[in-house]
C-alpha atoms as a PDB file:
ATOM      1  CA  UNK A   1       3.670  32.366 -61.135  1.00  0.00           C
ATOM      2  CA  UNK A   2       1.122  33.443 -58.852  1.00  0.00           C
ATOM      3  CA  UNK A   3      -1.455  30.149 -59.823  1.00  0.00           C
ATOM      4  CA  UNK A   4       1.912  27.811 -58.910  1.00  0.00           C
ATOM      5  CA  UNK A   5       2.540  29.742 -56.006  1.00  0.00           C
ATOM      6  CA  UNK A   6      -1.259  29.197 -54.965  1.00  0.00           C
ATOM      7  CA  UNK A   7      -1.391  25.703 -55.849  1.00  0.00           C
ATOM      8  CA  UNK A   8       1.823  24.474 -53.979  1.00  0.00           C
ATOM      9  CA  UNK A   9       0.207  26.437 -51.038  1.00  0.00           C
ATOM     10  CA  UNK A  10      -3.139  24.387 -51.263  1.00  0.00           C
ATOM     11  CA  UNK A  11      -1.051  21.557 -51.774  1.00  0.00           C
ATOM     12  CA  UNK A  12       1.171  21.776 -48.369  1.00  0.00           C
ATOM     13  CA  UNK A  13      -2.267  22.827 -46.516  1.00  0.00           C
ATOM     14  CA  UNK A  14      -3.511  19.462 -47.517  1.00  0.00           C
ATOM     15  CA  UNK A  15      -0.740  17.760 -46.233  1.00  0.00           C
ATOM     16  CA  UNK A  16      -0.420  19.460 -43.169  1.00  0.00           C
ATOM     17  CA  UNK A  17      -4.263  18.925 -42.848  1.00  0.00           C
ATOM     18  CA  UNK A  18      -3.698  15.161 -43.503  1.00  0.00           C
ATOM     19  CA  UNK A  19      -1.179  14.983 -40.786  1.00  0.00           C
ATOM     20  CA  UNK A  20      -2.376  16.822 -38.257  1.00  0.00           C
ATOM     21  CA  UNK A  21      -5.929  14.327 -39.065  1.00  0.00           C
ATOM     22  CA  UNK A  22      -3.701  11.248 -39.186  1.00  0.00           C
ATOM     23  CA  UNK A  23      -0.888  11.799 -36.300  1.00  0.00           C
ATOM     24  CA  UNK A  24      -2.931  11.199 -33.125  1.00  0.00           C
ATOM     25  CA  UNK A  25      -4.650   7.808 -34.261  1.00  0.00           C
ATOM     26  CA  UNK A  26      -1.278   6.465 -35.654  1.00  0.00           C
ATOM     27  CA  UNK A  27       0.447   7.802 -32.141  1.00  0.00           C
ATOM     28  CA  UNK A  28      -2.737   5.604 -30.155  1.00  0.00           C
ATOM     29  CA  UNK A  29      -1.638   2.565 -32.325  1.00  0.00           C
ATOM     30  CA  UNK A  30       2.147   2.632 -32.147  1.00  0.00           C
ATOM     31  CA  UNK A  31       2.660   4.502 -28.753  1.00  0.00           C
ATOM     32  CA  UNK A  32       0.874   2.936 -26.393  1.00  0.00           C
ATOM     33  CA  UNK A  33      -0.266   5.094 -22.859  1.00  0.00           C
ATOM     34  CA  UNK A  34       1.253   4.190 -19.777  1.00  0.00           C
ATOM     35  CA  UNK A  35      -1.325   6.170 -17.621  1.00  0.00           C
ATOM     36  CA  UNK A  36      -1.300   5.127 -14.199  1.00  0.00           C
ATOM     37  CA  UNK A  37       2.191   3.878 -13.641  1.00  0.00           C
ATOM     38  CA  UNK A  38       2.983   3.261 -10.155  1.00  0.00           C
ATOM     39  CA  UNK A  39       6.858   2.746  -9.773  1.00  0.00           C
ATOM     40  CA  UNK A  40       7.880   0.817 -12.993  1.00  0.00           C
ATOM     41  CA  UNK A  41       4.669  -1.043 -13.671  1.00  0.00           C
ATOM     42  CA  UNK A  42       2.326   0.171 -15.467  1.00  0.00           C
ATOM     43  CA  UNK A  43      -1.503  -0.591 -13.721  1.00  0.00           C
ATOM     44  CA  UNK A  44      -3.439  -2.281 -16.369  1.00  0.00           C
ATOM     45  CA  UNK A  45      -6.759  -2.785 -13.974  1.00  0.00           C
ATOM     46  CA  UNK A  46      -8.951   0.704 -14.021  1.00  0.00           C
ATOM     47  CA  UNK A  47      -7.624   3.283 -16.495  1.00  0.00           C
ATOM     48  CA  UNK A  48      -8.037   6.213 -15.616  1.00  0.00           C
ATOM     49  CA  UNK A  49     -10.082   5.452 -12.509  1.00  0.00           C
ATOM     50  CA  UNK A  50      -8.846   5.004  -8.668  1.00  0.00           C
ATOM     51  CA  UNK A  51     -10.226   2.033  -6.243  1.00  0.00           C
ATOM     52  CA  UNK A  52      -9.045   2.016  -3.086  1.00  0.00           C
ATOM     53  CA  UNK A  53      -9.705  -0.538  -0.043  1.00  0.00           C
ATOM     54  CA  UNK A  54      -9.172  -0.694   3.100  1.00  0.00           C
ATOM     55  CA  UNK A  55      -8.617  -3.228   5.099  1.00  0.00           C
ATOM     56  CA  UNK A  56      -8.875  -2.901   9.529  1.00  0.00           C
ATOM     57  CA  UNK A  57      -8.271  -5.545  11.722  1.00  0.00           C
ATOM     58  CA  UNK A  58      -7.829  -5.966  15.272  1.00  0.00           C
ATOM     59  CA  UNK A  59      -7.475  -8.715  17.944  1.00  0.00           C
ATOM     60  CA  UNK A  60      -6.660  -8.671  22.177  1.00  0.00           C
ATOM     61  CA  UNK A  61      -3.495  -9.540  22.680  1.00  0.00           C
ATOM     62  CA  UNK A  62      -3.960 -10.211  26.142  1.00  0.00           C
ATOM     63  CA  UNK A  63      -6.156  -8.154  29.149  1.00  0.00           C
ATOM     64  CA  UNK A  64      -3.589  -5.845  28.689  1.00  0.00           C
ATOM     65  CA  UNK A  65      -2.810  -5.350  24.958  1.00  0.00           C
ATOM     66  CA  UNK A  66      -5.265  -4.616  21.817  1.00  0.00           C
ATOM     67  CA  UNK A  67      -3.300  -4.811  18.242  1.00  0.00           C
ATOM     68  CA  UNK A  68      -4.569  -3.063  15.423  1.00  0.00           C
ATOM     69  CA  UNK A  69      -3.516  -3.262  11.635  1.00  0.00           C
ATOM     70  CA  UNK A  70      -4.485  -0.226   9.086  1.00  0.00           C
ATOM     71  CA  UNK A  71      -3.852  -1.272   5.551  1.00  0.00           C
ATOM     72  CA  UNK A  72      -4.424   0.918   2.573  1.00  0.00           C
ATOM     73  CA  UNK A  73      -4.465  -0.720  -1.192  1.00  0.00           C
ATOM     74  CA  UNK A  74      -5.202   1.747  -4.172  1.00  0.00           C
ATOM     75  CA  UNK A  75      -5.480  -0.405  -7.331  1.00  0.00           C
ATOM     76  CA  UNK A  76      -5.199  -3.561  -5.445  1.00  0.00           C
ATOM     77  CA  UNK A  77      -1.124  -2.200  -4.744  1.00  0.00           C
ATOM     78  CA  UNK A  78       0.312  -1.744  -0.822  1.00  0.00           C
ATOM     79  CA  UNK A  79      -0.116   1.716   0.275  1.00  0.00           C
ATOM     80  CA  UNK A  80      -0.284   1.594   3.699  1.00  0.00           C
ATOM     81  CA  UNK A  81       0.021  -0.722   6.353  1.00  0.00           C
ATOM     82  CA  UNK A  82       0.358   0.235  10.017  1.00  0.00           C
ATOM     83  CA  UNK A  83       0.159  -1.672  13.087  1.00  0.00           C
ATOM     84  CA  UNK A  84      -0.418  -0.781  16.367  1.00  0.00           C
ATOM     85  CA  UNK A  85      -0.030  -2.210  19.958  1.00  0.00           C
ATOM     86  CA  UNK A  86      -2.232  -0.583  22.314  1.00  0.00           C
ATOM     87  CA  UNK A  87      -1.802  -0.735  25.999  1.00  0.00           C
ATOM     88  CA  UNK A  88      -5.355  -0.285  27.760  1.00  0.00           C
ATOM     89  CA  UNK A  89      -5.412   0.819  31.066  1.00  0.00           C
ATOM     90  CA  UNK A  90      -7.284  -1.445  33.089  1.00  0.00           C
ATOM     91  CA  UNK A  91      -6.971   0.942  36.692  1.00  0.00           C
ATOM     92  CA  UNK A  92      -5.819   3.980  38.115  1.00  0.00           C
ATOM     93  CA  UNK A  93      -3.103   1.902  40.205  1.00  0.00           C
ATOM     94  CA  UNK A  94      -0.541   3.718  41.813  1.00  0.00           C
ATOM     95  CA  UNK A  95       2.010   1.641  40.459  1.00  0.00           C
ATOM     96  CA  UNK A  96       3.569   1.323  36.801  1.00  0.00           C
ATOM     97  CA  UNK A  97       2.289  -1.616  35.807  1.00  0.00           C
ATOM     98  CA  UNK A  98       3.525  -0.320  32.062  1.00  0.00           C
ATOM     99  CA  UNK A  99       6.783  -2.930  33.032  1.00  0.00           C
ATOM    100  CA  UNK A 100       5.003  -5.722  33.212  1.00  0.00           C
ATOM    101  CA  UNK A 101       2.862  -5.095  30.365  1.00  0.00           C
ATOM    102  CA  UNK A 102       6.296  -4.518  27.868  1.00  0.00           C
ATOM    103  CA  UNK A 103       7.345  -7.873  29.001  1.00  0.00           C
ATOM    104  CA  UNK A 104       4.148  -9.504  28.126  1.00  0.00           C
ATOM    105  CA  UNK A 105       4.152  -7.951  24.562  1.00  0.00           C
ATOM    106  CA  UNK A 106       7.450  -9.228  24.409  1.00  0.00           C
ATOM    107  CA  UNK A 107       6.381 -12.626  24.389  1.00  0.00           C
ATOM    108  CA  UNK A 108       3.727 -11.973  21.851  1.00  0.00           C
ATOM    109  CA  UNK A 109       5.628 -14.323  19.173  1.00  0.00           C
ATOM    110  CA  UNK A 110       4.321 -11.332  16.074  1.00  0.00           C
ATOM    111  CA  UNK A 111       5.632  -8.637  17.988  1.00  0.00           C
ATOM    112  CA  UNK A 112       9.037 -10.909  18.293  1.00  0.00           C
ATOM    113  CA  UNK A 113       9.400 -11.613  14.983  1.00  0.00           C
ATOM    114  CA  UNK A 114       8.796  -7.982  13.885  1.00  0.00           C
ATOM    115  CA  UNK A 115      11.353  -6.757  16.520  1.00  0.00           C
ATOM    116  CA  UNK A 116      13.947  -9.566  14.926  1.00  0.00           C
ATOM    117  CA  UNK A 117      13.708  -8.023  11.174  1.00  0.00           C
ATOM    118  CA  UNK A 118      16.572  -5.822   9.347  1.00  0.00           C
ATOM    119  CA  UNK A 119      15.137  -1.745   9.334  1.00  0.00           C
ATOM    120  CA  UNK A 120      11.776  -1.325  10.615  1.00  0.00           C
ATOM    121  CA  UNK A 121      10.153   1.399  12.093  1.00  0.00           C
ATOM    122  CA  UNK A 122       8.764   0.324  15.612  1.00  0.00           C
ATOM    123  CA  UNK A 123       8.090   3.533  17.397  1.00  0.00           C
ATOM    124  CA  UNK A 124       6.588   4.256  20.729  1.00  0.00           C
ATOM    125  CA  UNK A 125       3.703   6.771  20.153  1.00  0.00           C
ATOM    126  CA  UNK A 126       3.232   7.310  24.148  1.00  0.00           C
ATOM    127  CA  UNK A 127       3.478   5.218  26.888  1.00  0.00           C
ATOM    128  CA  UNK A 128       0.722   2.495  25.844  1.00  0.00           C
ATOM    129  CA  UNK A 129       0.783   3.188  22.046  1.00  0.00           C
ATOM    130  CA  UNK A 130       3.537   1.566  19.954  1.00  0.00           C
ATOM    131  CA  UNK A 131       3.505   1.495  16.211  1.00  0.00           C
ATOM    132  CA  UNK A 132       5.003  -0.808  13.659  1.00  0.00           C
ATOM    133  CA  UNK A 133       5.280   0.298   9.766  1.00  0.00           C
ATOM    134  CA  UNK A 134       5.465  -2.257   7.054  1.00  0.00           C
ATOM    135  CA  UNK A 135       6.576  -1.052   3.377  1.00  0.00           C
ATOM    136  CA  UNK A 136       7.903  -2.590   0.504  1.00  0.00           C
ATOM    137  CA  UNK A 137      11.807  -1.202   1.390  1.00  0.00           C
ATOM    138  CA  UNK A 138      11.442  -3.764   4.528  1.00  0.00           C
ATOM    139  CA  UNK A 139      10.467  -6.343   2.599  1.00  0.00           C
ATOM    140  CA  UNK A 140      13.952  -5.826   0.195  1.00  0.00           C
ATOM    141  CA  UNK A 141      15.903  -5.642   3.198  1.00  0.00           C
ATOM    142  CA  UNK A 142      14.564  -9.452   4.474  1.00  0.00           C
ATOM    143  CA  UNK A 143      14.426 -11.600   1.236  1.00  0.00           C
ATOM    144  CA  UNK A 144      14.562 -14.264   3.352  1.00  0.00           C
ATOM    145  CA  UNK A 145      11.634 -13.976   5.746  1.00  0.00           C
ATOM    146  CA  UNK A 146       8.842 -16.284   4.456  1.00  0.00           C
ATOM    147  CA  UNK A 147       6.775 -15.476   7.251  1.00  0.00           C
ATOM    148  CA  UNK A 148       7.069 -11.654   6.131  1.00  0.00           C
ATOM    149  CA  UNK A 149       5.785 -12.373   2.509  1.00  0.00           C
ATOM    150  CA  UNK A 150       2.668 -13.273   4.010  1.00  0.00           C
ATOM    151  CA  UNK A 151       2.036  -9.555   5.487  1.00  0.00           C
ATOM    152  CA  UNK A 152       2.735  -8.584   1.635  1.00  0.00           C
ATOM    153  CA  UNK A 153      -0.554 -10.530  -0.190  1.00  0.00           C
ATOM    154  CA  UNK A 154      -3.009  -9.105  -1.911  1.00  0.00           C
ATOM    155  CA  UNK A 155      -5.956  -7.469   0.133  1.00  0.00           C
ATOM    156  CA  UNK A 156      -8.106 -11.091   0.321  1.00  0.00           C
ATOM    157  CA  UNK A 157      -5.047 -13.372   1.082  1.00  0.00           C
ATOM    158  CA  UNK A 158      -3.786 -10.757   3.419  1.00  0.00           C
ATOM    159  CA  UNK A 159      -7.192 -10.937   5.103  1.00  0.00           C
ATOM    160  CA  UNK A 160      -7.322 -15.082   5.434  1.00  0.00           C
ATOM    161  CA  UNK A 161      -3.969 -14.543   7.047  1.00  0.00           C
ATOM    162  CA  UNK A 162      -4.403 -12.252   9.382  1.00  0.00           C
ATOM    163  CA  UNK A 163      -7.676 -13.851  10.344  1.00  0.00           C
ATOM    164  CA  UNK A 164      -5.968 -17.135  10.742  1.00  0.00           C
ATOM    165  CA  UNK A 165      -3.818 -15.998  13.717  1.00  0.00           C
ATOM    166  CA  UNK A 166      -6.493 -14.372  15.534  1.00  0.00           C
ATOM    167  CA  UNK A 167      -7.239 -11.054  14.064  1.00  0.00           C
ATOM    168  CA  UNK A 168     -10.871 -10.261  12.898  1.00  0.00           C
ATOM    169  CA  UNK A 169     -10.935  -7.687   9.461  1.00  0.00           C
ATOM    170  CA  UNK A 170     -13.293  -5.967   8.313  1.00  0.00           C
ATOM    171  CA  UNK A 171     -12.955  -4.731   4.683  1.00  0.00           C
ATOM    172  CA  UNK A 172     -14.021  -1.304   2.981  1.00  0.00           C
ATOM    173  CA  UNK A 173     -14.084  -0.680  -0.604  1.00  0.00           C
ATOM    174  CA  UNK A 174     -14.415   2.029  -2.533  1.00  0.00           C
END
Protein backbone atom coordinates (compact mmCIF):
# COMPACT_ATOMS: atom_id res chain seq x y z
CA UNK A 1 0.00 0.00 0.00
CA UNK A 2 2.69 2.18 0.93
CA UNK A 3 4.63 1.78 -2.87
CA UNK A 4 0.89 2.92 -4.41
CA UNK A 5 0.61 5.49 -1.99
CA UNK A 6 4.24 6.72 -3.04
CA UNK A 7 3.75 6.36 -6.59
CA UNK A 8 0.35 8.29 -6.94
CA UNK A 9 2.28 10.96 -4.88
CA UNK A 10 5.21 11.14 -7.50
CA UNK A 11 2.64 10.98 -9.96
CA UNK A 12 0.48 14.25 -8.84
CA UNK A 13 4.04 16.04 -8.15
CA UNK A 14 4.66 15.58 -11.80
CA UNK A 15 1.62 17.01 -12.77
CA UNK A 16 1.60 19.78 -10.60
CA UNK A 17 5.28 20.30 -11.76
CA UNK A 18 4.05 20.18 -15.41
CA UNK A 19 1.53 22.81 -14.73
CA UNK A 20 3.02 25.08 -12.78
CA UNK A 21 6.07 24.76 -15.96
CA UNK A 22 3.32 25.02 -18.58
CA UNK A 23 0.64 27.70 -17.11
CA UNK A 24 2.53 30.99 -17.58
CA UNK A 25 3.61 30.42 -21.36
CA UNK A 26 0.06 29.13 -22.27
CA UNK A 27 -1.41 32.36 -20.14
CA UNK A 28 1.31 34.74 -22.55
CA UNK A 29 -0.31 33.00 -25.63
CA UNK A 30 -4.02 33.05 -24.87
CA UNK A 31 -4.20 36.12 -22.45
CA UNK A 32 -2.74 38.74 -23.94
CA UNK A 33 -1.25 41.95 -21.51
CA UNK A 34 -2.92 45.08 -21.66
CA UNK A 35 -0.04 47.01 -19.87
CA UNK A 36 -0.27 50.54 -20.37
CA UNK A 37 -3.93 51.17 -20.89
CA UNK A 38 -4.84 54.68 -20.82
CA UNK A 39 -8.74 55.01 -20.58
CA UNK A 40 -10.08 52.07 -22.75
CA UNK A 41 -7.26 51.77 -25.23
CA UNK A 42 -4.72 49.90 -24.74
CA UNK A 43 -1.10 51.86 -25.90
CA UNK A 44 0.51 49.55 -28.28
CA UNK A 45 3.67 52.09 -29.01
CA UNK A 46 6.46 51.61 -26.01
CA UNK A 47 5.63 48.74 -23.63
CA UNK A 48 6.56 49.20 -20.73
CA UNK A 49 8.42 52.45 -21.37
CA UNK A 50 7.10 56.27 -21.01
CA UNK A 51 7.91 59.14 -23.78
CA UNK A 52 6.73 62.23 -23.12
CA UNK A 53 6.90 65.63 -25.27
CA UNK A 54 6.34 68.75 -24.85
CA UNK A 55 5.32 71.08 -26.92
CA UNK A 56 5.61 75.42 -25.99
CA UNK A 57 4.53 77.95 -28.13
CA UNK A 58 4.00 81.51 -27.93
CA UNK A 59 3.14 84.54 -30.14
CA UNK A 60 2.33 88.69 -29.32
CA UNK A 61 -0.94 89.22 -29.53
CA UNK A 62 -0.63 92.75 -29.75
CA UNK A 63 1.89 95.50 -27.69
CA UNK A 64 -0.22 94.62 -25.05
CA UNK A 65 -0.87 90.84 -24.99
CA UNK A 66 1.69 87.70 -25.18
CA UNK A 67 -0.26 84.13 -25.56
CA UNK A 68 1.32 81.13 -24.50
CA UNK A 69 0.27 77.38 -25.07
CA UNK A 70 1.78 74.45 -22.67
CA UNK A 71 0.99 71.09 -24.11
CA UNK A 72 1.96 67.84 -22.52
CA UNK A 73 1.72 64.36 -24.68
CA UNK A 74 2.91 61.07 -22.86
CA UNK A 75 2.81 58.27 -25.47
CA UNK A 76 1.95 60.59 -28.21
CA UNK A 77 -1.81 60.95 -26.06
CA UNK A 78 -3.16 64.72 -24.78
CA UNK A 79 -2.12 65.31 -21.32
CA UNK A 80 -2.00 68.72 -20.96
CA UNK A 81 -2.73 71.68 -22.76
CA UNK A 82 -2.90 75.15 -21.22
CA UNK A 83 -3.07 78.47 -22.66
CA UNK A 84 -2.36 81.60 -21.40
CA UNK A 85 -3.01 85.35 -22.19
CA UNK A 86 -0.57 87.51 -20.64
CA UNK A 87 -1.04 91.16 -20.17
CA UNK A 88 2.53 92.95 -20.10
CA UNK A 89 2.77 96.06 -18.54
CA UNK A 90 4.19 98.45 -20.77
CA UNK A 91 4.30 101.65 -17.86
CA UNK A 92 3.71 102.58 -14.49
CA UNK A 93 0.65 104.86 -15.71
CA UNK A 94 -1.55 106.11 -13.25
CA UNK A 95 -4.43 104.99 -15.02
CA UNK A 96 -6.00 101.37 -15.60
CA UNK A 97 -5.27 100.86 -18.83
CA UNK A 98 -6.23 96.93 -17.91
CA UNK A 99 -9.91 98.16 -19.73
CA UNK A 100 -8.67 98.80 -22.73
CA UNK A 101 -6.43 95.97 -22.93
CA UNK A 102 -9.69 93.30 -22.13
CA UNK A 103 -11.34 94.88 -25.03
CA UNK A 104 -8.48 94.35 -27.32
CA UNK A 105 -8.19 90.60 -26.34
CA UNK A 106 -11.66 90.53 -27.02
CA UNK A 107 -11.22 91.04 -30.52
CA UNK A 108 -8.48 88.52 -30.73
CA UNK A 109 -10.76 86.16 -33.08
CA UNK A 110 -8.92 82.70 -30.87
CA UNK A 111 -9.73 84.16 -27.73
CA UNK A 112 -13.50 84.68 -29.28
CA UNK A 113 -13.96 81.50 -30.40
CA UNK A 114 -12.71 79.90 -27.14
CA UNK A 115 -15.01 82.25 -25.10
CA UNK A 116 -18.07 81.00 -27.61
CA UNK A 117 -17.53 77.07 -26.71
CA UNK A 118 -19.94 74.85 -24.33
CA UNK A 119 -17.79 74.29 -20.62
CA UNK A 120 -14.42 75.60 -20.62
CA UNK A 121 -12.34 76.72 -18.04
CA UNK A 122 -11.18 80.40 -18.81
CA UNK A 123 -9.95 81.72 -15.54
CA UNK A 124 -8.36 84.95 -14.61
CA UNK A 125 -5.06 84.11 -12.76
CA UNK A 126 -4.52 88.00 -11.72
CA UNK A 127 -5.16 91.00 -13.30
CA UNK A 128 -2.93 90.46 -16.60
CA UNK A 129 -2.85 86.60 -16.48
CA UNK A 130 -5.84 84.68 -17.88
CA UNK A 131 -5.80 80.99 -18.51
CA UNK A 132 -7.68 78.75 -20.87
CA UNK A 133 -7.73 74.73 -20.32
CA UNK A 134 -8.36 72.42 -23.18
CA UNK A 135 -9.22 68.57 -22.36
CA UNK A 136 -10.79 65.91 -24.05
CA UNK A 137 -14.38 66.46 -21.87
CA UNK A 138 -14.50 69.95 -23.96
CA UNK A 139 -14.00 68.45 -26.93
CA UNK A 140 -17.32 65.89 -26.17
CA UNK A 141 -19.22 68.77 -25.19
CA UNK A 142 -18.60 70.63 -28.95
CA UNK A 143 -18.83 67.74 -31.54
CA UNK A 144 -19.46 70.22 -33.79
CA UNK A 145 -16.54 72.64 -33.68
CA UNK A 146 -14.20 71.79 -36.61
CA UNK A 147 -12.04 74.50 -35.78
CA UNK A 148 -11.63 72.83 -32.17
CA UNK A 149 -10.48 69.39 -33.64
CA UNK A 150 -7.59 71.11 -34.85
CA UNK A 151 -6.30 72.04 -31.12
CA UNK A 152 -6.79 68.07 -30.63
CA UNK A 153 -3.90 66.65 -33.38
CA UNK A 154 -1.22 64.82 -32.69
CA UNK A 155 1.96 66.70 -31.32
CA UNK A 156 3.42 67.48 -35.19
CA UNK A 157 0.00 68.47 -36.75
CA UNK A 158 -0.78 70.36 -33.64
CA UNK A 159 2.53 72.16 -34.17
CA UNK A 160 1.91 73.09 -38.17
CA UNK A 161 -1.30 74.50 -36.81
CA UNK A 162 -0.47 76.49 -34.31
CA UNK A 163 2.45 77.78 -36.30
CA UNK A 164 0.18 78.60 -39.14
CA UNK A 165 -1.75 81.31 -37.20
CA UNK A 166 1.17 82.95 -35.83
CA UNK A 167 2.51 81.04 -32.95
CA UNK A 168 6.23 79.89 -33.00
CA UNK A 169 6.77 76.11 -31.02
CA UNK A 170 9.41 74.80 -29.94
CA UNK A 171 9.32 71.02 -29.22
CA UNK A 172 11.00 68.87 -26.33
CA UNK A 173 11.19 65.24 -26.27
CA UNK A 174 12.01 62.95 -23.98
Amino acid sequence: MKEKTKSILVIVGMILLFIIILLPPMFRIFVPRQEGVIGSEVDKGNMGESSEESLLCEHALSDKYMVSADILYENDVLKHYIISYNYIHLSDSVGDDSLIAKEELEKDREYVFFNSLKNISIKPESNSVITISLDEKLLKDNPDSLELKNYFQDVHSLREYLTSIGYSCKLNES
